[in-house]
N, C-alpha and C. Protein backbone atom coordinates (compact mmCIF):
# COMPACT_ATOMS: atom_id res chain seq x y z
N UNK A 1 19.56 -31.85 14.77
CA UNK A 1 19.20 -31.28 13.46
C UNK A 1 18.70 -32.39 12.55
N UNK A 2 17.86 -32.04 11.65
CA UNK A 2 17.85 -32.87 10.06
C UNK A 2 18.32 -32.59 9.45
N UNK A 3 19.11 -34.18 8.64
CA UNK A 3 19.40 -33.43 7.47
C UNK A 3 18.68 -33.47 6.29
N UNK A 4 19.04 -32.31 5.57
CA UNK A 4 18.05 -31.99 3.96
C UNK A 4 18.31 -33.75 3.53
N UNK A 5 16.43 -34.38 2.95
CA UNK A 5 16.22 -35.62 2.20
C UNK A 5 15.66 -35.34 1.33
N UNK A 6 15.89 -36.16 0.07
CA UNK A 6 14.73 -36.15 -0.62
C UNK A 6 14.90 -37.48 -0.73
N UNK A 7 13.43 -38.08 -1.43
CA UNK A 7 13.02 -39.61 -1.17
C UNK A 7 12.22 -40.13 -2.75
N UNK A 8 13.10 -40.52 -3.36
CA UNK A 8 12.75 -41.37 -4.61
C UNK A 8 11.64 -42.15 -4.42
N UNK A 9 10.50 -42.26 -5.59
CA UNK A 9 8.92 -42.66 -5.55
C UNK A 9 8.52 -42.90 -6.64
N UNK A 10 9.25 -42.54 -8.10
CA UNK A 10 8.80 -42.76 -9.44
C UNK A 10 10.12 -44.26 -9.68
N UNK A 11 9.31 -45.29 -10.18
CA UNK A 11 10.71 -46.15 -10.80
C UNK A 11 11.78 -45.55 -11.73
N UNK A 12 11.00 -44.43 -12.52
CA UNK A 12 12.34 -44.29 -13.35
C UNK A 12 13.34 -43.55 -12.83
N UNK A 13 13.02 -43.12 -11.82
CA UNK A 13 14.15 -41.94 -11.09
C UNK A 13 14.77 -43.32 -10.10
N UNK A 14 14.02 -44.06 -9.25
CA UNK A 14 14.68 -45.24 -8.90
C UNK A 14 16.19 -46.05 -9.77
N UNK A 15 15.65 -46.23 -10.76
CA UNK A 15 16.26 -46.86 -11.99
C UNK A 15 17.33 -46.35 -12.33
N UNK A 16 17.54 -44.93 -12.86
CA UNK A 16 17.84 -43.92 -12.86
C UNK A 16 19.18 -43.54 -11.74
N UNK A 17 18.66 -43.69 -10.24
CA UNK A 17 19.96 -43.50 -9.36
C UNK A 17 20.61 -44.79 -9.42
N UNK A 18 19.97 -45.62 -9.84
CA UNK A 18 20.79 -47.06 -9.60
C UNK A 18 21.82 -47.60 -10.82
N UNK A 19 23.15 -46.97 -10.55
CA UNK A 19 23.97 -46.60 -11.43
C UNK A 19 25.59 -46.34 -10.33
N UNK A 20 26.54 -47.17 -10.21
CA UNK A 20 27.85 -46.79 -9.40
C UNK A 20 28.30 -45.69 -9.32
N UNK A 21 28.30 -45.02 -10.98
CA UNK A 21 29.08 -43.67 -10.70
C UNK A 21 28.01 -42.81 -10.35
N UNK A 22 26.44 -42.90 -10.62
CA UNK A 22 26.12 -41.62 -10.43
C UNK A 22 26.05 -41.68 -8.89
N UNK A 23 25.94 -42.53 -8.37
CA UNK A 23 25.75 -43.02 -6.43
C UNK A 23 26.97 -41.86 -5.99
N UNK A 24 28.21 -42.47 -6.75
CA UNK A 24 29.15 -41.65 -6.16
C UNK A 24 29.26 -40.55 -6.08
N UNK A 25 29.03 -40.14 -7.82
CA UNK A 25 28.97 -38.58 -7.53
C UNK A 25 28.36 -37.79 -7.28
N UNK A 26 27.17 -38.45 -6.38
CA UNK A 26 26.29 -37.82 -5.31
C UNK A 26 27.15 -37.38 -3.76
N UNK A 27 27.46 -38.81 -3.66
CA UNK A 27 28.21 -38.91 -2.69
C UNK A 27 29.10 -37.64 -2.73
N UNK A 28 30.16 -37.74 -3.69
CA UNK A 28 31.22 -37.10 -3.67
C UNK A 28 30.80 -35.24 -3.61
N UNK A 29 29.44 -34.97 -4.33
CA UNK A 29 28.87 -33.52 -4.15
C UNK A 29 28.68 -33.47 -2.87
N UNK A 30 28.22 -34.21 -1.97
CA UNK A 30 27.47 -33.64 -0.33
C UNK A 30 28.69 -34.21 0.29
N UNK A 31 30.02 -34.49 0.05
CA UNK A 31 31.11 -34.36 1.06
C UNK A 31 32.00 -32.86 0.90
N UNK A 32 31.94 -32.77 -0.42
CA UNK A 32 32.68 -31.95 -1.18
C UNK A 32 32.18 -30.70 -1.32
N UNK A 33 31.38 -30.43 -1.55
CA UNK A 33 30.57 -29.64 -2.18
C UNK A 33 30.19 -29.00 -3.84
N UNK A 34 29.75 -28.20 -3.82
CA UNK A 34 29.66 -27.66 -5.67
C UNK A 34 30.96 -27.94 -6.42
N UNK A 35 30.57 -28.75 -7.17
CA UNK A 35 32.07 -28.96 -8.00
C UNK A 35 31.43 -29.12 -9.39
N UNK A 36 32.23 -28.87 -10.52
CA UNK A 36 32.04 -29.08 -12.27
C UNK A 36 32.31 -30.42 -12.02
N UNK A 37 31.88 -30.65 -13.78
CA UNK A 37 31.96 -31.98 -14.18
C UNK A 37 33.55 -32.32 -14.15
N UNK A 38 34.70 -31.35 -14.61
CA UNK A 38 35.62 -31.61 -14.53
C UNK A 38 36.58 -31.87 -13.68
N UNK A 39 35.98 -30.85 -12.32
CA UNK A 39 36.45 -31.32 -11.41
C UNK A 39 36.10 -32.34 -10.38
N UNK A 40 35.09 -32.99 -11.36
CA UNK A 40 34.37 -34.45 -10.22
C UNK A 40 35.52 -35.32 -11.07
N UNK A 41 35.42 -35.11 -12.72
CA UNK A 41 36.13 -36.44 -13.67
C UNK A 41 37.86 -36.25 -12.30
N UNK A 42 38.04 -35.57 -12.45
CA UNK A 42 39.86 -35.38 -11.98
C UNK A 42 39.93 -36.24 -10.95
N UNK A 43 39.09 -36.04 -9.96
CA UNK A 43 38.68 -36.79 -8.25
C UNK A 43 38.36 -38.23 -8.64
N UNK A 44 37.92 -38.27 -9.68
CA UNK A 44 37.20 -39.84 -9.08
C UNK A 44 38.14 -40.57 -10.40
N UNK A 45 38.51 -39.94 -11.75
CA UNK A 45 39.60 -40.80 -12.14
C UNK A 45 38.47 -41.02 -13.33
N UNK A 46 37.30 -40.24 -14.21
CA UNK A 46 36.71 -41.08 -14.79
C UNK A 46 36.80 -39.46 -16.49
N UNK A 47 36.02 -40.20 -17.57
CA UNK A 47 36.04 -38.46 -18.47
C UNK A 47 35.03 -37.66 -17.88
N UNK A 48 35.46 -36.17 -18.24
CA UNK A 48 34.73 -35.50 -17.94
C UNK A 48 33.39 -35.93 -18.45
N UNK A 49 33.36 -36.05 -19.68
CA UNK A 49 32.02 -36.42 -20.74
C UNK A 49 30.65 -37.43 -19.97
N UNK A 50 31.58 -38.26 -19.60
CA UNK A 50 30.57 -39.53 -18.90
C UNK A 50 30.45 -38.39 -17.47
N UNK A 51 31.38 -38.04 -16.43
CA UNK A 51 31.00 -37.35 -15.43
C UNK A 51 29.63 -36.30 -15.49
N UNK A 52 29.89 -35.41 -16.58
CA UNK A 52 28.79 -34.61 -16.75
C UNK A 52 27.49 -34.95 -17.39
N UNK A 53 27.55 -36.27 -18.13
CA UNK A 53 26.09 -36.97 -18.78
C UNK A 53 25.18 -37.26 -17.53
N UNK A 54 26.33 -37.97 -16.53
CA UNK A 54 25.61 -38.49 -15.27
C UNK A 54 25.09 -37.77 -14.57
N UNK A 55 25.70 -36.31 -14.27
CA UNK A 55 25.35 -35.66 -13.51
C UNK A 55 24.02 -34.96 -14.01
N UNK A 56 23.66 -34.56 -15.13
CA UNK A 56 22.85 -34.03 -16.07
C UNK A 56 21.72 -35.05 -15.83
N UNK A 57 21.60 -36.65 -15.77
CA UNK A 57 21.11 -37.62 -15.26
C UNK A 57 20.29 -37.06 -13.80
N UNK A 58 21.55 -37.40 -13.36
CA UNK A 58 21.11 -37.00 -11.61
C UNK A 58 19.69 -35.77 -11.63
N UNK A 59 20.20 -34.74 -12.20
CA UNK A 59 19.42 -33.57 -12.09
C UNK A 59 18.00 -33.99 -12.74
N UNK A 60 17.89 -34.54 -13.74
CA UNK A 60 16.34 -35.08 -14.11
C UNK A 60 15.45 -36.13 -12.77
N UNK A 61 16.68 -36.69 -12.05
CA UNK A 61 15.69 -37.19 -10.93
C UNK A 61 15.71 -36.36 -9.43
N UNK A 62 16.12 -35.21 -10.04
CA UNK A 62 15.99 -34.37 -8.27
C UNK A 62 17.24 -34.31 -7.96
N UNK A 63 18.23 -35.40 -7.97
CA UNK A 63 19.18 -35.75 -7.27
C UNK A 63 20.82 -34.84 -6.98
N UNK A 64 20.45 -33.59 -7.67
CA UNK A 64 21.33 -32.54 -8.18
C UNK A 64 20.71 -31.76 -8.94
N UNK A 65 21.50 -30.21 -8.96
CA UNK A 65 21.31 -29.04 -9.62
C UNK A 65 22.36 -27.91 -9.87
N UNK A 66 22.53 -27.18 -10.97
CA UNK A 66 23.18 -26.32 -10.86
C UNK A 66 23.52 -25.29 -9.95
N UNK A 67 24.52 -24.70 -9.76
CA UNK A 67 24.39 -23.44 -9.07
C UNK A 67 25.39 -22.55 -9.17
N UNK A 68 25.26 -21.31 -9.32
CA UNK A 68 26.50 -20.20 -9.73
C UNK A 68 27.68 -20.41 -9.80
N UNK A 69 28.80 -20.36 -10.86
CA UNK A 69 30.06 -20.63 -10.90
C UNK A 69 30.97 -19.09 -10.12
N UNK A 70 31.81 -19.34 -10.40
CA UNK A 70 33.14 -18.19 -10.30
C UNK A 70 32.68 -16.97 -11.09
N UNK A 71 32.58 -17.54 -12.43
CA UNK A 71 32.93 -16.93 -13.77
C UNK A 71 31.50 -17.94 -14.42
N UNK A 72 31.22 -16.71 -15.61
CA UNK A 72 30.33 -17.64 -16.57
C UNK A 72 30.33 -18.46 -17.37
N UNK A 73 32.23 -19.05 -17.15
CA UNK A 73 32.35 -20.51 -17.90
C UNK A 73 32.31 -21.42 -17.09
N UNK A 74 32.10 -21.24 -16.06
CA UNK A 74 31.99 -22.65 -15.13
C UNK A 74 30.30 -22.74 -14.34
N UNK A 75 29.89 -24.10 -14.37
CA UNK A 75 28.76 -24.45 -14.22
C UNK A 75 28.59 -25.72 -13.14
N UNK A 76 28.54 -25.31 -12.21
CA UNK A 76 29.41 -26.32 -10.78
C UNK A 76 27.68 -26.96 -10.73
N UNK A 77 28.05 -28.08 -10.06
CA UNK A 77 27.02 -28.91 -9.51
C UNK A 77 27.33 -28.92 -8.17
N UNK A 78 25.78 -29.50 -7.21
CA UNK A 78 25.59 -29.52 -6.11
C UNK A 78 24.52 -30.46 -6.32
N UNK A 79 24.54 -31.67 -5.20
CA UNK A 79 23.55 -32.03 -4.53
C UNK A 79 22.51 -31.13 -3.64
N UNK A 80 21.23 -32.02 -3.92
CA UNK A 80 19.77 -31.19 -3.23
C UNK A 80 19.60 -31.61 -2.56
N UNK A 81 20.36 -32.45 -1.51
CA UNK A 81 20.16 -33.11 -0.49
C UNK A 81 21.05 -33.80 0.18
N UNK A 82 21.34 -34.45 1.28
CA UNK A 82 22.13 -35.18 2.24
C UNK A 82 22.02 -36.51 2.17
N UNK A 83 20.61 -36.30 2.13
CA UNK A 83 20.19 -38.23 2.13
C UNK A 83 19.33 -38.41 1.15
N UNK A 84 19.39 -39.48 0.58
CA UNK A 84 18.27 -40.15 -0.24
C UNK A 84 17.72 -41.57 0.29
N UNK A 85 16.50 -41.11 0.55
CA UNK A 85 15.83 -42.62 0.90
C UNK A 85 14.40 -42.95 0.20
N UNK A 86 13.99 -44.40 0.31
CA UNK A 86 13.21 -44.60 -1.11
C UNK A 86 12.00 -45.63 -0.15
N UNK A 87 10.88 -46.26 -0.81
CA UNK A 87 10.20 -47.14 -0.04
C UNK A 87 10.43 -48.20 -0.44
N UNK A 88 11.12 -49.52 0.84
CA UNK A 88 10.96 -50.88 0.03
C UNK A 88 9.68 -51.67 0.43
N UNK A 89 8.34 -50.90 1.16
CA UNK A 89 7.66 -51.56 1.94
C UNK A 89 6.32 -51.61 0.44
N UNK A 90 6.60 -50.82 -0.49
CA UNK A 90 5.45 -51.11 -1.84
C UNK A 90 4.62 -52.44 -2.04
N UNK A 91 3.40 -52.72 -2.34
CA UNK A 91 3.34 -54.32 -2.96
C UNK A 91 2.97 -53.92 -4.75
N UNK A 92 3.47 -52.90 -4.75
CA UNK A 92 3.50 -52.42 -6.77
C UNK A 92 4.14 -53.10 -7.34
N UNK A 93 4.18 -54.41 -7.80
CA UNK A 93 5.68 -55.14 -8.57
C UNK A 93 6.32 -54.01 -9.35
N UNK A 94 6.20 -53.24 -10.14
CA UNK A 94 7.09 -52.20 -10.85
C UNK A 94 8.04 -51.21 -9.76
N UNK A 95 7.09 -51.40 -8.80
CA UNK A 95 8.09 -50.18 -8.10
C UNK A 95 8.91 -51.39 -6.82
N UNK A 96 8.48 -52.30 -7.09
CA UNK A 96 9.44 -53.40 -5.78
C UNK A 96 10.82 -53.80 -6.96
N UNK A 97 10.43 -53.96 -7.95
CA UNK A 97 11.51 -54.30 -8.78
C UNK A 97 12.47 -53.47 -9.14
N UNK A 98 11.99 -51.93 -9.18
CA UNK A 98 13.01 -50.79 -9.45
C UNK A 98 14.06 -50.73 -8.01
N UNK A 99 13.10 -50.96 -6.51
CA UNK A 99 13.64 -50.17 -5.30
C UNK A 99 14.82 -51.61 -5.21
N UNK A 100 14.48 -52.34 -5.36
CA UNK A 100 15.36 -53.83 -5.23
C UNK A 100 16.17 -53.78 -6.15
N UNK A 101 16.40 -53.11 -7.50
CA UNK A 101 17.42 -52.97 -8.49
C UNK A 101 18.48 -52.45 -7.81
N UNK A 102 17.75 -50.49 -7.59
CA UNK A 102 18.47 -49.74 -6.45
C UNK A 102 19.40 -50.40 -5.20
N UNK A 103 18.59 -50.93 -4.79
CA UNK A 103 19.21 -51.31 -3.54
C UNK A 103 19.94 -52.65 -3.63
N UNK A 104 20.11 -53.19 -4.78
CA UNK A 104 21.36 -54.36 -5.25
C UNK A 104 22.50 -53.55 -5.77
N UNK A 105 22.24 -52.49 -5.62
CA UNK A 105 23.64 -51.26 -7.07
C UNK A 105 24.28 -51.04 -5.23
N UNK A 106 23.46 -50.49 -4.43
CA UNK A 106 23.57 -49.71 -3.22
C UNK A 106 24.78 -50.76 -2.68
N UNK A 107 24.24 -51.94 -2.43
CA UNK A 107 24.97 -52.99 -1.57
C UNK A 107 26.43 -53.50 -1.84
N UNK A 108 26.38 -53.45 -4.03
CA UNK A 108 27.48 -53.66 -4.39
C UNK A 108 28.58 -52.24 -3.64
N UNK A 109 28.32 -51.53 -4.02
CA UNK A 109 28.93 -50.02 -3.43
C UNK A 109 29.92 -50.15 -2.23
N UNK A 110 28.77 -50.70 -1.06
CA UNK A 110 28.99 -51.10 0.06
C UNK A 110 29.64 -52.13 0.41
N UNK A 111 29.65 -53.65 -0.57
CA UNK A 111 30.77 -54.14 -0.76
C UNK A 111 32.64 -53.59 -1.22
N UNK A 112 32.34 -52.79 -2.16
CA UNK A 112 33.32 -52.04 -2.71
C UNK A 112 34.17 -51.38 -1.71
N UNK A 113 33.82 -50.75 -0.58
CA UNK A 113 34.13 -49.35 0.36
C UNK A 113 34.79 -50.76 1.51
N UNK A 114 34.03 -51.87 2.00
CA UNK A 114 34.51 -52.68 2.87
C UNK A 114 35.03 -53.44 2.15
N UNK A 115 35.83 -53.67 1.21
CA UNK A 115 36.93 -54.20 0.59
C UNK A 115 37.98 -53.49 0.05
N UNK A 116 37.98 -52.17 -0.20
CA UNK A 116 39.09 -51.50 0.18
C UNK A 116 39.70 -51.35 1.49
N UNK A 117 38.87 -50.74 1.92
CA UNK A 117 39.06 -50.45 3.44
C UNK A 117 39.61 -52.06 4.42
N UNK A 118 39.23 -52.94 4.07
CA UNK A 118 40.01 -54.23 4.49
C UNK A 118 41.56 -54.35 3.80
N UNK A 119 41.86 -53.79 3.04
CA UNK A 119 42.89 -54.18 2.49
C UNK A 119 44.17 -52.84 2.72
N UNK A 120 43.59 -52.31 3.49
CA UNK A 120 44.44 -51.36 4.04
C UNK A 120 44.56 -51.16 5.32
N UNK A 121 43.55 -51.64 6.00
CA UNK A 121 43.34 -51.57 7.76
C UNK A 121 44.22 -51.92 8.52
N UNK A 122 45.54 -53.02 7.90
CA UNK A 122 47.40 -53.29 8.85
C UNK A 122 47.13 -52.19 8.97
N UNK A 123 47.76 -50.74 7.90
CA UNK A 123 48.04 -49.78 8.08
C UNK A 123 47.68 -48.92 8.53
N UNK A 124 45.97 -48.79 9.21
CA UNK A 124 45.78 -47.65 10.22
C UNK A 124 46.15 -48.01 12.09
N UNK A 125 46.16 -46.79 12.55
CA UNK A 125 46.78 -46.94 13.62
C UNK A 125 45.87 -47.99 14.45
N UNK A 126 46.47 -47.92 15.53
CA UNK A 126 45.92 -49.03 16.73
C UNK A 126 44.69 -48.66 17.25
N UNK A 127 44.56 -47.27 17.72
CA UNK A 127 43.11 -46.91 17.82
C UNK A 127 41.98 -47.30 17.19
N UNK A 128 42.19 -46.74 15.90
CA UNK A 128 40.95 -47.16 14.58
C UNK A 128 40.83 -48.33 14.66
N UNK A 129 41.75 -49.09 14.31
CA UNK A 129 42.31 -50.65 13.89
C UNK A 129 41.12 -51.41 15.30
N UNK A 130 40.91 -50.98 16.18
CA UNK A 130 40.26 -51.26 17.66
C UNK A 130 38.58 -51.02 17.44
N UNK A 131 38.74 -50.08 16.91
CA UNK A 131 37.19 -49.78 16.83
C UNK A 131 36.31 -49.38 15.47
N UNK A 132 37.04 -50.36 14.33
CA UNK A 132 36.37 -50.76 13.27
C UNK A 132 36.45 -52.21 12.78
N UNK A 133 35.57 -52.56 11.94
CA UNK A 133 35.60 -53.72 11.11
C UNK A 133 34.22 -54.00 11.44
N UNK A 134 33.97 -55.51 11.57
CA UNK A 134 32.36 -55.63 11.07
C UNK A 134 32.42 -57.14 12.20
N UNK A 135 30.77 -56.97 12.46
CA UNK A 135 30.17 -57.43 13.11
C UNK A 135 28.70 -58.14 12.84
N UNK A 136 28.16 -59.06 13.52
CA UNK A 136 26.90 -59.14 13.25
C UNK A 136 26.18 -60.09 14.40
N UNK A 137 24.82 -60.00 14.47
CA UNK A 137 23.92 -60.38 15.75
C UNK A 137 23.05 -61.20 14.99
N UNK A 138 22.38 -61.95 15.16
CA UNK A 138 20.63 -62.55 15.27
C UNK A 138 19.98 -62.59 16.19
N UNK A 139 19.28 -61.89 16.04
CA UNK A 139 17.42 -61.58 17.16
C UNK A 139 16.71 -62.12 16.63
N UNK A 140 15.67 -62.46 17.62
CA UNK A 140 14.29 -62.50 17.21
C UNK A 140 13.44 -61.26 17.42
N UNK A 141 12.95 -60.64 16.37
CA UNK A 141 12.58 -59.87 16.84
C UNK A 141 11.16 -59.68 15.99
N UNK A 142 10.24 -59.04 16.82
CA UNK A 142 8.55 -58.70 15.79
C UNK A 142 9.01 -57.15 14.57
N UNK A 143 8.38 -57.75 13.65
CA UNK A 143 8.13 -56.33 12.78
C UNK A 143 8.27 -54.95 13.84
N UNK A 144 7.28 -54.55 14.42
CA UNK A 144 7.43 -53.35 15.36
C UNK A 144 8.76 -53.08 16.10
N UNK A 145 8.89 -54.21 16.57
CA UNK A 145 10.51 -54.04 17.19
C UNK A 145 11.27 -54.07 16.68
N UNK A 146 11.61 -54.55 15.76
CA UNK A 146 12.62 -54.09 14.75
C UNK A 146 12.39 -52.90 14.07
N UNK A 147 11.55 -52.46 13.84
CA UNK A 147 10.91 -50.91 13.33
C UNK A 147 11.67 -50.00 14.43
N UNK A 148 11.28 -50.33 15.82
CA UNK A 148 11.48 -49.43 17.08
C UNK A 148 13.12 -49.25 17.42
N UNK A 149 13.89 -50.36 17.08
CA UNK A 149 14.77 -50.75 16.78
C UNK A 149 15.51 -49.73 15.86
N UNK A 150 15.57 -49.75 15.27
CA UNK A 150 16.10 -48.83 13.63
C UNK A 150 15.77 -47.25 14.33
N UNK A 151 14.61 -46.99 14.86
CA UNK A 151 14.11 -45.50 14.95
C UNK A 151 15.26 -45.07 16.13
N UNK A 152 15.28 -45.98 16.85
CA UNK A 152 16.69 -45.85 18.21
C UNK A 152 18.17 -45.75 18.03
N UNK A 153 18.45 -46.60 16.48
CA UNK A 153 19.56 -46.43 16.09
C UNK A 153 19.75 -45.24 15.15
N UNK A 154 18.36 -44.37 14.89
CA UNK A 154 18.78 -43.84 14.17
C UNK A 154 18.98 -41.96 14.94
N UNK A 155 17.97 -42.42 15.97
CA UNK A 155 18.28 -41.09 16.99
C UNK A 155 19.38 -41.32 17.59
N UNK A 156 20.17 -41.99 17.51
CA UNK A 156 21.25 -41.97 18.46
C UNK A 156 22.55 -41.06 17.24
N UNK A 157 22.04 -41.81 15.78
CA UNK A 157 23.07 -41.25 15.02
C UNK A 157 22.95 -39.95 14.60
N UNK A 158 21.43 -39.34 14.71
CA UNK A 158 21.35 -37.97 14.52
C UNK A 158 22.19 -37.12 15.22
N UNK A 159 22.15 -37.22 16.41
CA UNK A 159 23.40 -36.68 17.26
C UNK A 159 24.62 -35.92 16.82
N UNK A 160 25.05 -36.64 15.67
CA UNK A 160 26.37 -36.43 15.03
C UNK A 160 26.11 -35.63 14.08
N UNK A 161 24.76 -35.34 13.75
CA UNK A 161 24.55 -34.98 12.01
C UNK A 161 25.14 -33.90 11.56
N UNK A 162 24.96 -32.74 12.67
CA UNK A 162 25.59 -31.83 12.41
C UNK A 162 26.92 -31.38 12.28
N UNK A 163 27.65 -32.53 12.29
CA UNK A 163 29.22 -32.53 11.88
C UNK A 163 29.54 -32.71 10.80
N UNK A 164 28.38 -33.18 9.84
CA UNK A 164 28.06 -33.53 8.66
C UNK A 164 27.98 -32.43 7.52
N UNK A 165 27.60 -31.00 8.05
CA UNK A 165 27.64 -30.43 7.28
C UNK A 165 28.23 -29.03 7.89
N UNK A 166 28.75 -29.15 8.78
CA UNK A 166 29.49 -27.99 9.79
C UNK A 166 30.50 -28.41 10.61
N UNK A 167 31.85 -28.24 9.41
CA UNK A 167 33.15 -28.98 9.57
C UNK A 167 33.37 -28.29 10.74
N UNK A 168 33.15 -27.03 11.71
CA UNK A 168 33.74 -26.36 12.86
C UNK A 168 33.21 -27.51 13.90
N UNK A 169 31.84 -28.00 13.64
CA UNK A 169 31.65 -28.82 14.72
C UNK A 169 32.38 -30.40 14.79
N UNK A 170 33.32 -30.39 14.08
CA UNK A 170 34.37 -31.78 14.30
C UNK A 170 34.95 -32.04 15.22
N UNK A 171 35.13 -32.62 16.30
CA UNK A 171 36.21 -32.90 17.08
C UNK A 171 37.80 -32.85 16.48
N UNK A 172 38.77 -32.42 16.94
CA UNK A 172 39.77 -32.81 17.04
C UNK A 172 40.32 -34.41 16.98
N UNK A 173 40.87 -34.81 16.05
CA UNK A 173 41.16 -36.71 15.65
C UNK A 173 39.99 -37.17 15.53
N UNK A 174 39.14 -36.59 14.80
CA UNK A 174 37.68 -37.14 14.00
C UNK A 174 38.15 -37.40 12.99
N UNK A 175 37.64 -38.42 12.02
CA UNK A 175 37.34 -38.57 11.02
C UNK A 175 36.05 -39.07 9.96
N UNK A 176 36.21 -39.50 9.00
CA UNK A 176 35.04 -39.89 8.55
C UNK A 176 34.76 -40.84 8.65
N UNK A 177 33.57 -41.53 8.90
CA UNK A 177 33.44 -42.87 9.45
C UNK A 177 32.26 -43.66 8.72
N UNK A 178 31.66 -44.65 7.87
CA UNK A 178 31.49 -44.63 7.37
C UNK A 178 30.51 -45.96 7.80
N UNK A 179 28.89 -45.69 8.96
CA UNK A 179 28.76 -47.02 9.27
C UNK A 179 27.37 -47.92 8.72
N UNK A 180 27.57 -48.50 8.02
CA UNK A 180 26.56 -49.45 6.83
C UNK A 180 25.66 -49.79 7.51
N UNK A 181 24.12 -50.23 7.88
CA UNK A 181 23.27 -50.77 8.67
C UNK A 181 22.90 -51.42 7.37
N UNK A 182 22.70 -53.10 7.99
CA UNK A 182 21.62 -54.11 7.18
C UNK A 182 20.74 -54.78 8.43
N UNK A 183 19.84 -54.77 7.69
CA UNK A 183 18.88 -55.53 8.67
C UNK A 183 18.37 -56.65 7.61
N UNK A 184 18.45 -58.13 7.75
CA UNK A 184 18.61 -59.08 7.03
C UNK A 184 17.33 -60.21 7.72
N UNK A 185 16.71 -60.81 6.59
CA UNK A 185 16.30 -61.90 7.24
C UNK A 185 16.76 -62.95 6.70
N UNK A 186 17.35 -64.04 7.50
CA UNK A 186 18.52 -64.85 6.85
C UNK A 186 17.78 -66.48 6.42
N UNK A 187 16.64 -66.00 6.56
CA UNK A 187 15.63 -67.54 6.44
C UNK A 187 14.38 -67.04 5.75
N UNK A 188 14.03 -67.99 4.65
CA UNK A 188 12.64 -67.67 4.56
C UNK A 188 12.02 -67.46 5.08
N UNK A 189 10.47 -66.78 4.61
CA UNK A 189 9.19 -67.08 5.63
C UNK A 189 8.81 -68.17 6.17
N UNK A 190 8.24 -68.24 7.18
CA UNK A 190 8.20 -69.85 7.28
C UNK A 190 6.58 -69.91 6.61
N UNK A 191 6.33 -71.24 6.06
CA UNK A 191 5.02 -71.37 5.24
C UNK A 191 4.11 -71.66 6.61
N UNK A 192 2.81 -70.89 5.83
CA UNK A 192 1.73 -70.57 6.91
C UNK A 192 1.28 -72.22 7.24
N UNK A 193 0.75 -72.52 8.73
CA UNK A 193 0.18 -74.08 8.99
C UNK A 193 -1.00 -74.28 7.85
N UNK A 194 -1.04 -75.78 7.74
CA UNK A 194 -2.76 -76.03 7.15
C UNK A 194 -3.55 -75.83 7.94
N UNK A 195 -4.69 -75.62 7.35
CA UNK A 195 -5.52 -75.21 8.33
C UNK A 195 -6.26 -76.49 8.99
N UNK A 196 -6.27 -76.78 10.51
CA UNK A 196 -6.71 -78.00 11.10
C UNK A 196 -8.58 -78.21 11.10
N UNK A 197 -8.43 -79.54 10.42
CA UNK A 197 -9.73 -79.86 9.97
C UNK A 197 -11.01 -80.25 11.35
N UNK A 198 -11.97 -79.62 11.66
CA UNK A 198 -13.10 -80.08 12.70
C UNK A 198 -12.88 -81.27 12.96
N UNK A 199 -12.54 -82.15 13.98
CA UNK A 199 -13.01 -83.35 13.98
C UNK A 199 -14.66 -83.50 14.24
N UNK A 200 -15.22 -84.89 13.35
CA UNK A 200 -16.18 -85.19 13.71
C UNK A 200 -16.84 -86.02 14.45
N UNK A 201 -18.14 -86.62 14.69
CA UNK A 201 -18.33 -87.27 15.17
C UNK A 201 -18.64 -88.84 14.17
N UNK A 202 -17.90 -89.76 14.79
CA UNK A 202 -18.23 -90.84 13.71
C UNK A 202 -19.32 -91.29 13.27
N UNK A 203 -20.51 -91.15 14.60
CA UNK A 203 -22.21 -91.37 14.27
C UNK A 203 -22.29 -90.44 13.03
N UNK A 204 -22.03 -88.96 12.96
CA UNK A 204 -22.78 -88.04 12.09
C UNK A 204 -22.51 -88.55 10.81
N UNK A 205 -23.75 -88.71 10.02
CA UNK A 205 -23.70 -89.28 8.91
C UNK A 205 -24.05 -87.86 7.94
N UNK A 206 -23.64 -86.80 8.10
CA UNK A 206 -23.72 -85.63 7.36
C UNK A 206 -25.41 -85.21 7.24
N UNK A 207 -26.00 -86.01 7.79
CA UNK A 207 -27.73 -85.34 7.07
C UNK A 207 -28.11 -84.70 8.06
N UNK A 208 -29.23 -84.19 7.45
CA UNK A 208 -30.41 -82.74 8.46
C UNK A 208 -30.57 -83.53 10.11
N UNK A 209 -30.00 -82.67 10.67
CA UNK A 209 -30.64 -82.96 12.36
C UNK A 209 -31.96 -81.86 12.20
């Protein structure tokens, strides 16, 4: 299956998601589902007031929308999507500077989640404890292959997607799992050679043959 994306392209909607709480309470709509502002403030520990400004936020960049309550005093939110993904491949300085804002808010996040989660990991069982924590490789690898690369890791994770939004399809001792991909280049570019000068001949005295 796919899942429902939408894909940020204006900086100010860039700008805009790049914000901790509103990340989350994206997050927290497409685990959760339709929830009020009040019942996002209760969950995540923050006021309703700021919960619902943000969310009201969200909805000017796509990123959420209303949808039918219980009753006509309640006004639940929902995410419009599963995933959000954005372009960092632009050469627009306005829009490389927004997607790189974004994606410095993104990383802190991702720091945040693997520093809790380290500080509690004694306490999960031996299983988990076996087959989490963090890792890392260096390749050499060409643009394309690393492109080809990513497209392989990412069909492999589609697989699962649909557990994502169709809790019947869970396994039994599943849980949520939560796995970060960076693809890093840990060295500058290397600077292009000079360009190597003709040698000449020492007779040629530069004039008309």
């Amino acid at each position: 299956m796919s899942l429902p994306r939408v894909k940020l392209t204006d900086p100010t909607a860039l700008r805009g998601y790049a914000h901790p709480l509103r990340m989350t309470l994206v997050g927290l709509l497409r685990q959760h589902g339709p929830m009020t502002a009040t019942q996002a403030a209760a969950r995540l520990g923050e006021s309703v007031p700021s919960c619902s400004f943000h969310l009201r936020q969200l909805a000017k960049y796509g990123l959420a929308e209303r949808v039918p309550g219980a009753d006509a005093r309640e006004r639940p939110w929902r995410a419009t999507a599963q995933v959000t993904s954005w372009d960092d491949a632009s050469d627009d300085p306005v829009l490389r500077a927004a997607t790189d804002e974004l994606t410095a808010t993104q990383l802190v996040q991702y720091t945040r989640r693997a520093e809790e989660f380290l500080a509690r990991r004694a306490d999960e069982p031996t299983e988990w404890r076996a087959v989490t924590g963090f890792s890392d490789m260096t390749l050499h690898l060409t643009p394309d292959e690393l492109g080809e690369l990513t497209r392989r890791i990412d069909d492999l994770l589609a697989e699962y997607e649909d557990r994502i939004t169709d809790p019947g399809r869970r396994p039994a001792g599943s849980r949520k799992v939560s796995l970060i991909q960076l693809a890093l280049l840990p060295d500058p570019a290397p600077a292009e050679p000079e360009p190597t000068a003709t040698p000449t001949d020492p007779s040629d005295d530069g004039g008309p043959r």
